[in-house]
PDB file of N, CA and C in Angstrom:
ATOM      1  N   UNK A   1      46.565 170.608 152.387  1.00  0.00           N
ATOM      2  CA  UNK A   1      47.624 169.639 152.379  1.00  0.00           C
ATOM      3  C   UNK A   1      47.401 168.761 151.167  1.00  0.00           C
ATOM      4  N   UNK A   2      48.392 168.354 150.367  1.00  0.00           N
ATOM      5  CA  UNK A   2      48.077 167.480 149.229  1.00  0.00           C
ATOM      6  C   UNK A   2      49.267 166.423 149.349  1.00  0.00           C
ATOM      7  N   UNK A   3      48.723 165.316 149.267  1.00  0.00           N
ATOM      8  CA  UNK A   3      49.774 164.107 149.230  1.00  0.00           C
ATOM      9  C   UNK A   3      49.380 163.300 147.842  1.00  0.00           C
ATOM     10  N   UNK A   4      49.710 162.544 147.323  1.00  0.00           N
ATOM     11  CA  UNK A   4      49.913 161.343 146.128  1.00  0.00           C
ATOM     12  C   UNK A   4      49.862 160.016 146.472  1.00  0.00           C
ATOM     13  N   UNK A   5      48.827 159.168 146.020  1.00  0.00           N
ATOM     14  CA  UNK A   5      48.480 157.725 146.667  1.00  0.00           C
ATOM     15  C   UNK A   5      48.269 156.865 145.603  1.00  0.00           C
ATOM     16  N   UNK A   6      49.064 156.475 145.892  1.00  0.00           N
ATOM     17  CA  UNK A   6      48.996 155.103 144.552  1.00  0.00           C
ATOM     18  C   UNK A   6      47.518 154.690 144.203  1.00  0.00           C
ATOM     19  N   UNK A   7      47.081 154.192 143.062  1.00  0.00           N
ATOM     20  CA  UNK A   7      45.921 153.870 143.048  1.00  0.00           C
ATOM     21  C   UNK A   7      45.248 152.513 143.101  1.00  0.00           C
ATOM     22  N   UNK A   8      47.328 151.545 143.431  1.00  0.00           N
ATOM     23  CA  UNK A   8      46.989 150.105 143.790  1.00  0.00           C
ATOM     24  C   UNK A   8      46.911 150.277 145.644  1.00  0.00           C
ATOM     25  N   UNK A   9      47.182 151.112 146.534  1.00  0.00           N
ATOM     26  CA  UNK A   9      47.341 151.323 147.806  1.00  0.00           C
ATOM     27  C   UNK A   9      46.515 150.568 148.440  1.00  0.00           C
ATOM     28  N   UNK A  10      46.987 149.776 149.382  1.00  0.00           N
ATOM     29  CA  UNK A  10      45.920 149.756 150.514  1.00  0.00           C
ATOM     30  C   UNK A  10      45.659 150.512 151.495  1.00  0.00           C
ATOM     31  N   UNK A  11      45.894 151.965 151.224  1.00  0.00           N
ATOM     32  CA  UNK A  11      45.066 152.831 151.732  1.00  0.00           C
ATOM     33  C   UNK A  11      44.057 153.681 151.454  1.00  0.00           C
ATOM     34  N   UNK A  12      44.015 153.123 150.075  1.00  0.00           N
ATOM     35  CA  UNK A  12      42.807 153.605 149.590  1.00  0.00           C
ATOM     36  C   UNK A  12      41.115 153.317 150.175  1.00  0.00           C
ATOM     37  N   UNK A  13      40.789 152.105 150.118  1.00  0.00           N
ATOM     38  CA  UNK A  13      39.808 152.243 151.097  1.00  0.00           C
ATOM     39  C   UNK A  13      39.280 152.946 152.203  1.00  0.00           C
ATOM     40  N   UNK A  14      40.756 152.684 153.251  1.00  0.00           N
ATOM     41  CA  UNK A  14      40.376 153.303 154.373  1.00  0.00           C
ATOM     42  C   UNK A  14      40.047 154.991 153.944  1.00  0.00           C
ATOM     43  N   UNK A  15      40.990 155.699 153.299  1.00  0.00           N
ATOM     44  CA  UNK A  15      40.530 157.059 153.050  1.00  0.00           C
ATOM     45  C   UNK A  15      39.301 157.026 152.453  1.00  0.00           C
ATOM     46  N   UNK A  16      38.931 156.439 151.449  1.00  0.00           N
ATOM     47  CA  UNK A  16      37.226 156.382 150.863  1.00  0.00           C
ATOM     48  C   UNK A  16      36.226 156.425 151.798  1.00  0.00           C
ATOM     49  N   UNK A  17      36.648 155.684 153.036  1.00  0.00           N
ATOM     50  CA  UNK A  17      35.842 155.187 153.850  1.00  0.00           C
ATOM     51  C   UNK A  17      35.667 156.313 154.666  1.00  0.00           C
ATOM     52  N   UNK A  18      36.583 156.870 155.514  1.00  0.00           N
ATOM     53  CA  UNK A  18      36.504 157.972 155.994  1.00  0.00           C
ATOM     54  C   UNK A  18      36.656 159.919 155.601  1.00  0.00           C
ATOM     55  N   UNK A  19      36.981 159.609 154.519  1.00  0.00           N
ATOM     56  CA  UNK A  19      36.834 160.773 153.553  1.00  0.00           C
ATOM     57  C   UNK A  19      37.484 162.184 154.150  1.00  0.00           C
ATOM     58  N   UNK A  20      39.432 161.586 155.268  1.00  0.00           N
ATOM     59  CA  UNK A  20      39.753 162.598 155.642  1.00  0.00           C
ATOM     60  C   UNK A  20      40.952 161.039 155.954  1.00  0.00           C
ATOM     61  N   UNK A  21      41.808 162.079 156.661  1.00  0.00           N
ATOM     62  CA  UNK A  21      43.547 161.894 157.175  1.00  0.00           C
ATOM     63  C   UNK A  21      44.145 162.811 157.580  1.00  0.00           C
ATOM     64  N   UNK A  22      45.695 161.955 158.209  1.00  0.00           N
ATOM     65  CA  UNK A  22      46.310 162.572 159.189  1.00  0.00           C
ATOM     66  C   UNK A  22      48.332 162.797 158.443  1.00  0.00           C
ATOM     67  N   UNK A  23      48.143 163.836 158.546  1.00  0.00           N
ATOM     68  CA  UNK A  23      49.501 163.971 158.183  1.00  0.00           C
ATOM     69  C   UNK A  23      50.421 164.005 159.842  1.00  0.00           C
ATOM     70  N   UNK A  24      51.912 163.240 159.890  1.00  0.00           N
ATOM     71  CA  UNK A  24      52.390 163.645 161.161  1.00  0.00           C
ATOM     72  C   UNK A  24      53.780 163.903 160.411  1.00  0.00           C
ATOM     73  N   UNK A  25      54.270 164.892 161.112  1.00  0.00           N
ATOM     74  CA  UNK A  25      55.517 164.947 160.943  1.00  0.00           C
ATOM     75  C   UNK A  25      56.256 164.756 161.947  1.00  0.00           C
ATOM     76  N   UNK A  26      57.490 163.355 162.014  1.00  0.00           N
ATOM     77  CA  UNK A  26      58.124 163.022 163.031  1.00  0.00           C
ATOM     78  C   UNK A  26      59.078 163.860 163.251  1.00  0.00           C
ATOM     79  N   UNK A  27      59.573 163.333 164.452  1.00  0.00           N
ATOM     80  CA  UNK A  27      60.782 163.707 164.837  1.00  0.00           C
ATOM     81  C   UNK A  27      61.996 162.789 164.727  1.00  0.00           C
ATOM     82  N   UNK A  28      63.317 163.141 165.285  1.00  0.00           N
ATOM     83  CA  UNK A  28      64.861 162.600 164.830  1.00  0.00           C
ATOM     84  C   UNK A  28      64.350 161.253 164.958  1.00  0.00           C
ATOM     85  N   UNK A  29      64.005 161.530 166.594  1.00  0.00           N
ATOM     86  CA  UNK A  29      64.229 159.963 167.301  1.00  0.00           C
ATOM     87  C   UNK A  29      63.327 158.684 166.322  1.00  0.00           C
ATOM     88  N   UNK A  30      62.689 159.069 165.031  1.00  0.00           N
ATOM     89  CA  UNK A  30      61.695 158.194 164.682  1.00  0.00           C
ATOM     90  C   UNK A  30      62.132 157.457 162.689  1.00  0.00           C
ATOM     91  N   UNK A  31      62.893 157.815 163.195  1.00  0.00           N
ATOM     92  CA  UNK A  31      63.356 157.288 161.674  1.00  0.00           C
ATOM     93  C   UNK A  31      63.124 155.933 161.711  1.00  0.00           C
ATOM     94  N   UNK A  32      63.074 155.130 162.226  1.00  0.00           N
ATOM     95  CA  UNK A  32      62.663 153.740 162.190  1.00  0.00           C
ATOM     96  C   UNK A  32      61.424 153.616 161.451  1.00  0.00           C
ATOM     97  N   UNK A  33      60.445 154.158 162.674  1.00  0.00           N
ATOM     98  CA  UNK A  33      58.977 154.235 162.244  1.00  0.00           C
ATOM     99  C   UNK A  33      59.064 154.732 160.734  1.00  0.00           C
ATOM    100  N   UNK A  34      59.361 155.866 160.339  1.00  0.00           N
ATOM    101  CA  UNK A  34      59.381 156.246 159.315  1.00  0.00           C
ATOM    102  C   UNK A  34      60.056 155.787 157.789  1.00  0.00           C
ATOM    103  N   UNK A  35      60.925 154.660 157.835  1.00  0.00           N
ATOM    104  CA  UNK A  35      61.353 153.840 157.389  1.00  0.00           C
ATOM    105  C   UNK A  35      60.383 152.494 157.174  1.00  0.00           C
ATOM    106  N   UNK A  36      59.350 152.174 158.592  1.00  0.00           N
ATOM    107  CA  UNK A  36      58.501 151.133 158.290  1.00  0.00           C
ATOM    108  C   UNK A  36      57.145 151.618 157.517  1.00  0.00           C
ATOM    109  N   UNK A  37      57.150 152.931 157.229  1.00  0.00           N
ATOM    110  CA  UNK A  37      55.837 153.572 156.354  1.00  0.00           C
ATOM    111  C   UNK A  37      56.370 153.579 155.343  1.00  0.00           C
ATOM    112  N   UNK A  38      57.273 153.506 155.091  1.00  0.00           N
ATOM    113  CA  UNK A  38      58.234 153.942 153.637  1.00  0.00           C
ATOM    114  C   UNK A  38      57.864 153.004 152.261  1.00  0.00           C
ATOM    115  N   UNK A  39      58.049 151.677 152.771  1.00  0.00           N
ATOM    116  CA  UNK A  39      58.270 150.782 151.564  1.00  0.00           C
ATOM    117  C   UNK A  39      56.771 150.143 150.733  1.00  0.00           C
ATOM    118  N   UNK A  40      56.732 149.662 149.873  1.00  0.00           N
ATOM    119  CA  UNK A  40      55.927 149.463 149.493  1.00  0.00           C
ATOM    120  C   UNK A  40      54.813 148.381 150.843  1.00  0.00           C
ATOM    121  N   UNK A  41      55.747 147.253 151.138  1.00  0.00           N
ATOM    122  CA  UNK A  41      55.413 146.421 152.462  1.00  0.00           C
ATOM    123  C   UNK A  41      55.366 147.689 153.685  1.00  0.00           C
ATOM    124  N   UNK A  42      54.608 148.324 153.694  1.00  0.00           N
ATOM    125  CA  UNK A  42      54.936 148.973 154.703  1.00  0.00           C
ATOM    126  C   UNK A  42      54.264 148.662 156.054  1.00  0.00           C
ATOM    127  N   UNK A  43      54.742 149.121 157.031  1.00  0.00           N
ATOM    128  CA  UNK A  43      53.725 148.915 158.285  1.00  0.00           C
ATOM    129  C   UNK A  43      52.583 149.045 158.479  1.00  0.00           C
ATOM    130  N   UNK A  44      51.743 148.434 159.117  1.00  0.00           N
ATOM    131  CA  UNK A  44      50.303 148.242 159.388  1.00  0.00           C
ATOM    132  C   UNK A  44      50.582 148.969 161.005  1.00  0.00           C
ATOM    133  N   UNK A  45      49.210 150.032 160.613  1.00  0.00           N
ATOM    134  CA  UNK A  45      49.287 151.207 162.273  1.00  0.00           C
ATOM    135  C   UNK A  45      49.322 150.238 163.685  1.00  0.00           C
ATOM    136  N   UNK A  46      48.647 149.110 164.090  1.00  0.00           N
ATOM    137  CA  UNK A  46      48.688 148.045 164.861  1.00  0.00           C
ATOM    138  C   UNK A  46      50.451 147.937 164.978  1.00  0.00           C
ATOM    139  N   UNK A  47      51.362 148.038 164.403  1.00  0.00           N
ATOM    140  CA  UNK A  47      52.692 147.868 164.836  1.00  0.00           C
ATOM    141  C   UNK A  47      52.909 148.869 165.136  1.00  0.00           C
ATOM    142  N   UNK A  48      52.306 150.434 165.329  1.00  0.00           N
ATOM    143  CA  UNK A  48      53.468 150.923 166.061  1.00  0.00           C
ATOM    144  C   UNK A  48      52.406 152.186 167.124  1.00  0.00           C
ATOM    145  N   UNK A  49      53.232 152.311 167.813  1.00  0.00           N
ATOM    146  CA  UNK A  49      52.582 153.538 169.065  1.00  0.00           C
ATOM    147  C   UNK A  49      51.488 154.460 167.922  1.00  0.00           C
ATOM    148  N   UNK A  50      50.103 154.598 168.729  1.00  0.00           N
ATOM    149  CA  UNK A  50      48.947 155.334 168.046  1.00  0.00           C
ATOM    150  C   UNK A  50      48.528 155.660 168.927  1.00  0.00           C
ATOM    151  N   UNK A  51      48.061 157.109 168.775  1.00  0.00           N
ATOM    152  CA  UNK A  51      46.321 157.030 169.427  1.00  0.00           C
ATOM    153  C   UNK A  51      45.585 157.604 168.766  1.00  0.00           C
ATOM    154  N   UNK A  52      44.540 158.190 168.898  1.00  0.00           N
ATOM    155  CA  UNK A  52      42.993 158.793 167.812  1.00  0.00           C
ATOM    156  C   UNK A  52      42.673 160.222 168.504  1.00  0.00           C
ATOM    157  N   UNK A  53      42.694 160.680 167.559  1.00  0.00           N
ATOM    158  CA  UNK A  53      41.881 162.426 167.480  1.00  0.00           C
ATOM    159  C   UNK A  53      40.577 162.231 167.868  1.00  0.00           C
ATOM    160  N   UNK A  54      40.119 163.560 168.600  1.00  0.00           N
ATOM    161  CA  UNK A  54      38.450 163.363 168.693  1.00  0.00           C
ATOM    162  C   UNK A  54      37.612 162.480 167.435  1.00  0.00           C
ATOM    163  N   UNK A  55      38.249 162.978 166.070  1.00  0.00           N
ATOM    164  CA  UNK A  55      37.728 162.543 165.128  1.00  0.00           C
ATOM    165  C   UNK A  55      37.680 160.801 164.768  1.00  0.00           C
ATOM    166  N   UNK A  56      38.385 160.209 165.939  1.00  0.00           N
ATOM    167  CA  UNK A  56      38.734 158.656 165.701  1.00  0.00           C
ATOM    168  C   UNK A  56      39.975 158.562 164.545  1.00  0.00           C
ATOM    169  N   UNK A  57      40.738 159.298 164.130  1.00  0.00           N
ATOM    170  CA  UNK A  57      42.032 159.135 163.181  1.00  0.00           C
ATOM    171  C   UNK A  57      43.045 159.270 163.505  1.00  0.00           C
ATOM    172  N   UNK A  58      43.759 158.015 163.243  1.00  0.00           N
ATOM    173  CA  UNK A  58      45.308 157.812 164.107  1.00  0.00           C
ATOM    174  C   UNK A  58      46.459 159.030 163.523  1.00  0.00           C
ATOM    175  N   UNK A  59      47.120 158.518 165.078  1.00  0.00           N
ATOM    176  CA  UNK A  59      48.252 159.930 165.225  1.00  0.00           C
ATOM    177  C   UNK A  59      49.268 158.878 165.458  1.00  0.00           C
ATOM    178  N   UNK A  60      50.486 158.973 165.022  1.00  0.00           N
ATOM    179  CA  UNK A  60      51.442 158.234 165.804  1.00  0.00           C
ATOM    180  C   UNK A  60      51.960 158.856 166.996  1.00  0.00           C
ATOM    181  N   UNK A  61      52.185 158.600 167.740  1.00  0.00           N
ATOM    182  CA  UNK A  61      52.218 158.812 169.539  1.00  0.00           C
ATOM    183  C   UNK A  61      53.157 159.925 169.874  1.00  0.00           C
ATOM    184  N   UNK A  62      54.094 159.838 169.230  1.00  0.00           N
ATOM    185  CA  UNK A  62      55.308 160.471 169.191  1.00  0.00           C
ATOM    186  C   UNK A  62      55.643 161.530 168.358  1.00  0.00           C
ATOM    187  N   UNK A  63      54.804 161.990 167.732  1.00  0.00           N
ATOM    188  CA  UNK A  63      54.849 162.401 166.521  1.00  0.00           C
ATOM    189  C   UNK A  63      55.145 164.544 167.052  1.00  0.00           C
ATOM    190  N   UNK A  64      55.867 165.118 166.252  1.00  0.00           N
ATOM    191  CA  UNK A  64      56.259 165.926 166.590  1.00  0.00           C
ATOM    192  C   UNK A  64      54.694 166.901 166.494  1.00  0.00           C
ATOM    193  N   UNK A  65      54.075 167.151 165.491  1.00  0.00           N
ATOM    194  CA  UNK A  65      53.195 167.785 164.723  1.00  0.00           C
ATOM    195  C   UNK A  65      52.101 166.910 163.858  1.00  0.00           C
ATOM    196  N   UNK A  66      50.885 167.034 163.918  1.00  0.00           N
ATOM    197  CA  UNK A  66      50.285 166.108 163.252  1.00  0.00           C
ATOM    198  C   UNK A  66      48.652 167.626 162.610  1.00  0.00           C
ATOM    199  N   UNK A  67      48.732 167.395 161.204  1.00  0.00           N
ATOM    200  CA  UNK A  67      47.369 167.852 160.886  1.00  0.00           C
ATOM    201  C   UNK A  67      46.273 167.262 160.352  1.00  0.00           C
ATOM    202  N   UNK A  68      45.235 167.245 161.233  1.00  0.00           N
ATOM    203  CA  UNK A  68      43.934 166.429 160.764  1.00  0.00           C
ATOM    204  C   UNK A  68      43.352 166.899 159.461  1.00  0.00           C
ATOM    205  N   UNK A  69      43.443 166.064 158.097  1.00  0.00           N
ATOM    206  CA  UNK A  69      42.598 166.755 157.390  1.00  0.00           C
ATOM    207  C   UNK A  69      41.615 166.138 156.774  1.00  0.00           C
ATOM    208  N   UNK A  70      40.083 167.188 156.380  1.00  0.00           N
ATOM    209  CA  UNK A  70      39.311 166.583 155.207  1.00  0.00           C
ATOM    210  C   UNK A  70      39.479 166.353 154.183  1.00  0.00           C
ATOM    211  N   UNK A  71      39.271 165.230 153.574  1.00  0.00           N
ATOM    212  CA  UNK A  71      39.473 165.550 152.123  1.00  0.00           C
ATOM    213  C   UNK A  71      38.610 166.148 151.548  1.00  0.00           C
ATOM    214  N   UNK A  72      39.432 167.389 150.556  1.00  0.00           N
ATOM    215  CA  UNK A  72      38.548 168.372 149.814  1.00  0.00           C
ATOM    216  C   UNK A  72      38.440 168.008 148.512  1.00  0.00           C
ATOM    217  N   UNK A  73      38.934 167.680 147.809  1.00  0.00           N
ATOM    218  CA  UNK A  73      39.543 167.183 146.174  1.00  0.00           C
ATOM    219  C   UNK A  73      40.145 166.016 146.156  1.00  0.00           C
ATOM    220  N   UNK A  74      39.641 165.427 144.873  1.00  0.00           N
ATOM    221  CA  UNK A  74      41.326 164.485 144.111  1.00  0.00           C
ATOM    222  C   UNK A  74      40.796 164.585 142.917  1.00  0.00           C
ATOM    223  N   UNK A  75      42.429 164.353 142.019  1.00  0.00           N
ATOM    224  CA  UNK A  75      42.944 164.523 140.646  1.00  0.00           C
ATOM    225  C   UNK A  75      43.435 163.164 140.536  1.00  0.00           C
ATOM    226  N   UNK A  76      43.505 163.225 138.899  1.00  0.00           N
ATOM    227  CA  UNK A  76      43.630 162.221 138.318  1.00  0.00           C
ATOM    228  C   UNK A  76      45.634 162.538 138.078  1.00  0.00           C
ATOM    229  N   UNK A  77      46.199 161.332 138.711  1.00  0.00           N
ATOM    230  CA  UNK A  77      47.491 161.485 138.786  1.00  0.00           C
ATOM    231  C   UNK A  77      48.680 160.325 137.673  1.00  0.00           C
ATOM    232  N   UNK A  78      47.528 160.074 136.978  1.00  0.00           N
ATOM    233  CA  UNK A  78      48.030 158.744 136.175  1.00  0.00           C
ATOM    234  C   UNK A  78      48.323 157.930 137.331  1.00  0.00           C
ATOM    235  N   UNK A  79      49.113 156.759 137.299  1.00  0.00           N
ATOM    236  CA  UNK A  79      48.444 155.752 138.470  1.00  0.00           C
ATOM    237  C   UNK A  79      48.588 156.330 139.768  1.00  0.00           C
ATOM    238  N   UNK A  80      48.754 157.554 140.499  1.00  0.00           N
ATOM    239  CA  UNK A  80      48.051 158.173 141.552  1.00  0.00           C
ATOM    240  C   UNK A  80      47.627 158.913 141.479  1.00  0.00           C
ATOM    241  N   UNK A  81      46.533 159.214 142.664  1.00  0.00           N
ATOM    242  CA  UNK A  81      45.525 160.175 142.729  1.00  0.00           C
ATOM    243  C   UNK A  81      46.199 160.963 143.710  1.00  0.00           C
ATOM    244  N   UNK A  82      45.954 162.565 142.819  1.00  0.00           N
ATOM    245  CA  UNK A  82      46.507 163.390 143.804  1.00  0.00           C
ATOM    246  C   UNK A  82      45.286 164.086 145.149  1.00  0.00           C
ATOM    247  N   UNK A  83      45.369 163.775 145.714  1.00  0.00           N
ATOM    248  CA  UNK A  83      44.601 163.862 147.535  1.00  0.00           C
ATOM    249  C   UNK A  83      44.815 165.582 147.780  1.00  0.00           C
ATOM    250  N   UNK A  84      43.570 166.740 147.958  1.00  0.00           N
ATOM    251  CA  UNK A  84      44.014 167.567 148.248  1.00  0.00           C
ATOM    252  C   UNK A  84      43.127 167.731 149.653  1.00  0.00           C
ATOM    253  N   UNK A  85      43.649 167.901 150.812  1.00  0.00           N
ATOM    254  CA  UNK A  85      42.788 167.930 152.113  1.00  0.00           C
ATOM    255  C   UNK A  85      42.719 169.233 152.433  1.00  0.00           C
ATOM    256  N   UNK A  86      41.668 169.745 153.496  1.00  0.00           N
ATOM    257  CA  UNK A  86      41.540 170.829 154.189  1.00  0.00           C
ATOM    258  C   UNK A  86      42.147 170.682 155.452  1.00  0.00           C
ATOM    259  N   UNK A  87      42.638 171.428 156.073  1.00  0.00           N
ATOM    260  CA  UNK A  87      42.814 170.815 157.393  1.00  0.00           C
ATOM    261  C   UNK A  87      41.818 171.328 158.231  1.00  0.00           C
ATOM    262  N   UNK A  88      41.424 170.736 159.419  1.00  0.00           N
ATOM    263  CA  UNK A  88      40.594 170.931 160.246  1.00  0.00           C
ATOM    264  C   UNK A  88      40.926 170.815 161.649  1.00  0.00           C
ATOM    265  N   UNK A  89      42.346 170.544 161.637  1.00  0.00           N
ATOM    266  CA  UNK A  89      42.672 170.211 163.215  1.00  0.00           C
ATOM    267  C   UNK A  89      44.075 170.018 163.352  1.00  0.00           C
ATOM    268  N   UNK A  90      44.813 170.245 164.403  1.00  0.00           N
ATOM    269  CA  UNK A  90      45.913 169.819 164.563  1.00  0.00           C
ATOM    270  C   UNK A  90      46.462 169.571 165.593  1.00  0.00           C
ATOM    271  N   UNK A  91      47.781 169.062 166.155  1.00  0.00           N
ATOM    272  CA  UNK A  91      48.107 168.695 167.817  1.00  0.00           C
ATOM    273  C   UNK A  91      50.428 169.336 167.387  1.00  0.00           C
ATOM    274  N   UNK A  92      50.104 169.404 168.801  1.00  0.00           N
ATOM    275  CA  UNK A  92      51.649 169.756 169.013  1.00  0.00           C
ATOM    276  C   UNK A  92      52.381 168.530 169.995  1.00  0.00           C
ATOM    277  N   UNK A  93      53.504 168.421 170.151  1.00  0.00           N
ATOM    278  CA  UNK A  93      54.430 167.644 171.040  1.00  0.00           C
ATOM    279  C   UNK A  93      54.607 168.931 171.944  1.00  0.00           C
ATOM    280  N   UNK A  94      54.661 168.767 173.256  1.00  0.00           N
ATOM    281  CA  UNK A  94      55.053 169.488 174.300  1.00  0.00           C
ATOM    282  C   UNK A  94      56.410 168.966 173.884  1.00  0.00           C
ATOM    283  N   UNK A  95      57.257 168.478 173.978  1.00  0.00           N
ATOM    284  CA  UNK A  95      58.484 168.446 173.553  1.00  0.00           C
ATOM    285  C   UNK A  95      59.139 169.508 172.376  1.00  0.00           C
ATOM    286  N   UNK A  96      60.290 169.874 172.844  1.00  0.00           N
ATOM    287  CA  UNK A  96      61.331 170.330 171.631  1.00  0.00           C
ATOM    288  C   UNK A  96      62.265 169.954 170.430  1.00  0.00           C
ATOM    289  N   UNK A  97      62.034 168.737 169.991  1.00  0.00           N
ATOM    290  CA  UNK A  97      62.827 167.935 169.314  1.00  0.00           C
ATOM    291  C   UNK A  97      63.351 168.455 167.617  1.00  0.00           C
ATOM    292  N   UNK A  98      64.182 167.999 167.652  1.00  0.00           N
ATOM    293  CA  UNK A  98      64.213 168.199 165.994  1.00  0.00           C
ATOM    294  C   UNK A  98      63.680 167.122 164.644  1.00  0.00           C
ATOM    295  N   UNK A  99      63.310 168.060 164.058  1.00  0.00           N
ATOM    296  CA  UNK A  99      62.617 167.477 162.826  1.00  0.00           C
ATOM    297  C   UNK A  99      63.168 166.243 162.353  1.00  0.00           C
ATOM    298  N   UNK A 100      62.119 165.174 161.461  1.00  0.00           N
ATOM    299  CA  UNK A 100      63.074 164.398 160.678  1.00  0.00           C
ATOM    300  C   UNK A 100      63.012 164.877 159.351  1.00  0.00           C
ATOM    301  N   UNK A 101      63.680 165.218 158.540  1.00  0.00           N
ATOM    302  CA  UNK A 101      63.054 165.166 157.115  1.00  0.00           C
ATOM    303  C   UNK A 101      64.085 163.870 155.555  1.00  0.00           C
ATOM    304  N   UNK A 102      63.159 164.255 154.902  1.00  0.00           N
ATOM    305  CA  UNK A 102      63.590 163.443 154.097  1.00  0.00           C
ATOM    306  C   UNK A 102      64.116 164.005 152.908  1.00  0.00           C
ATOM    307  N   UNK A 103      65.656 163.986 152.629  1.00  0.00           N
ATOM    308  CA  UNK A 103      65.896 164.552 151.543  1.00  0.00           C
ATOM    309  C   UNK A 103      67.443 164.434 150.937  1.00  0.00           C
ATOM    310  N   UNK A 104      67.795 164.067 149.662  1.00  0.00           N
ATOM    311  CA  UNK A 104      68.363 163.676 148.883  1.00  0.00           C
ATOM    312  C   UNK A 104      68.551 162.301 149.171  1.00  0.00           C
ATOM    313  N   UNK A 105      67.559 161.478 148.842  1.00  0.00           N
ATOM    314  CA  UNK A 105      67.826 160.003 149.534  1.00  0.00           C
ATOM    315  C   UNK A 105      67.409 159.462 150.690  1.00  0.00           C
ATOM    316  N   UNK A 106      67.780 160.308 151.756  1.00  0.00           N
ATOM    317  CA  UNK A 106      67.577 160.010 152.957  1.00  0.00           C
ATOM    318  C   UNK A 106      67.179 161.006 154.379  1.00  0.00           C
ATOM    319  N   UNK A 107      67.024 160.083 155.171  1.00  0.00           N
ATOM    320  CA  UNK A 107      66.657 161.031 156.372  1.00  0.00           C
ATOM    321  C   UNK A 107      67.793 161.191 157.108  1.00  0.00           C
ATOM    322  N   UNK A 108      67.087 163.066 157.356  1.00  0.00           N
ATOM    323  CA  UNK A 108      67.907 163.619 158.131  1.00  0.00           C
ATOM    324  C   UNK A 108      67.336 164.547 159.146  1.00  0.00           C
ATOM    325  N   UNK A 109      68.130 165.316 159.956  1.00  0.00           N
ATOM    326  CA  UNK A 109      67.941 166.254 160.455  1.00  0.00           C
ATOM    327  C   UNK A 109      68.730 167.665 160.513  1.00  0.00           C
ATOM    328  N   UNK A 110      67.280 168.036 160.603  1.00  0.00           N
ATOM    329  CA  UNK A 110      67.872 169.571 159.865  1.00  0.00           C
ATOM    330  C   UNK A 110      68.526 170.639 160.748  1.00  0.00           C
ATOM    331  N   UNK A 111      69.351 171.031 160.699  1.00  0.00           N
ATOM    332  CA  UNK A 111      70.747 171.655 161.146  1.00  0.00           C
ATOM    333  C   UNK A 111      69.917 172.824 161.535  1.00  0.00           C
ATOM    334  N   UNK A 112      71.231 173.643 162.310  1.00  0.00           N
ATOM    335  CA  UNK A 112      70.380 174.902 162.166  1.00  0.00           C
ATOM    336  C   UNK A 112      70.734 175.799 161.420  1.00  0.00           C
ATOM    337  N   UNK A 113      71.737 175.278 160.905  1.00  0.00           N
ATOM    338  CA  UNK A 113      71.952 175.912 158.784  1.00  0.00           C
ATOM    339  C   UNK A 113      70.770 175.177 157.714  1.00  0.00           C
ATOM    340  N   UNK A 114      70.270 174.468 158.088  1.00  0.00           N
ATOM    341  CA  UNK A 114      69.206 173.601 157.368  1.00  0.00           C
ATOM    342  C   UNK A 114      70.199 172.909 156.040  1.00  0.00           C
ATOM    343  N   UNK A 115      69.256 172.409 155.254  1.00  0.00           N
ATOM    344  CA  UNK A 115      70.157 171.259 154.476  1.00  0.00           C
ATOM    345  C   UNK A 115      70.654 171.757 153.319  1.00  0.00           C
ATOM    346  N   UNK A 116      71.700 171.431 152.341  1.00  0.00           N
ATOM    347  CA  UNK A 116      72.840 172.401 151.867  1.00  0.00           C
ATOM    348  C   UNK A 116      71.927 172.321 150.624  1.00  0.00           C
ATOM    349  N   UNK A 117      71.802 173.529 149.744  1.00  0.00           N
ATOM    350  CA  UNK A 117      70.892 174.176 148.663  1.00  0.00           C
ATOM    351  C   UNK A 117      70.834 172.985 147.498  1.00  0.00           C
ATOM    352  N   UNK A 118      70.281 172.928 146.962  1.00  0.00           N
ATOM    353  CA  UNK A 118      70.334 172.264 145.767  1.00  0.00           C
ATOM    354  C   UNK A 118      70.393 173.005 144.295  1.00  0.00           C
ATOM    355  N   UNK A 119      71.192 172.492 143.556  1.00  0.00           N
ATOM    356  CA  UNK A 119      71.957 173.432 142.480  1.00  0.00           C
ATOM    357  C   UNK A 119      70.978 173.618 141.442  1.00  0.00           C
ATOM    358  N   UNK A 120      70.370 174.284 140.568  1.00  0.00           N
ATOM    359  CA  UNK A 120      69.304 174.288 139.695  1.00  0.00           C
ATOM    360  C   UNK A 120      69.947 174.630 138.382  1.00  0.00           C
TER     361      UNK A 120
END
């Protein structure tokens, strides 16, 4: 899994500190939440539904899909560092819900035509 982290973040520590993370991918019902991770001010995990993996690393509660990973690598991203993790774990929603995703702007959910092509 590879994500991009600013290198002013305040999440940098915490990943230093624990030298792994959690990717979740929500569902419809969570665009809120996902809107309060979004901005630069973004939410602090204490505001919203969590709990912890064997490993002690938060999951949001609701979360459709979540993968635990190590971090294996980082690159130099000009002011972010690109994060490349292993994964080592993962959890499912007993639920059926549909995805949220994020794309051309905004969140959506994906059809079961999925979202209309983009022109190249």
């Amino acid at each position: 899994m590879l994500f991009c982290l600013h290198r002013g973040s305040r999440l940098r520590g915490p990943l230093e500190e624990s030298g792994s993370f959690v990717v979740d991918f929500l569902t419809h019902r969570q665009e809120q939440v996902a809107w309060r991770f979004a901005g630069r001010e973004s939410a602090h995990l204490s505001e919203v539904p969590h709990h912890r993996t064997p490993n002690g690393l938060p999951v949001l509660t609701e979360a459709l899909v979540f993968l635990e990973c190590r971090v294996a690598d980082e690159y130099d991203g000009g002011d972010h560092t690109i994060v490349l993790g292993e994964v080592i774990g993962l959890g499912t929603s007993a639920e059926e819900v549909d995805p949220l995703v994020f794309y051309r702007g905004g969140m959506r959910v994906l059809g079961a035509a999925g979202p209309e092509p983009v022109d190249v």
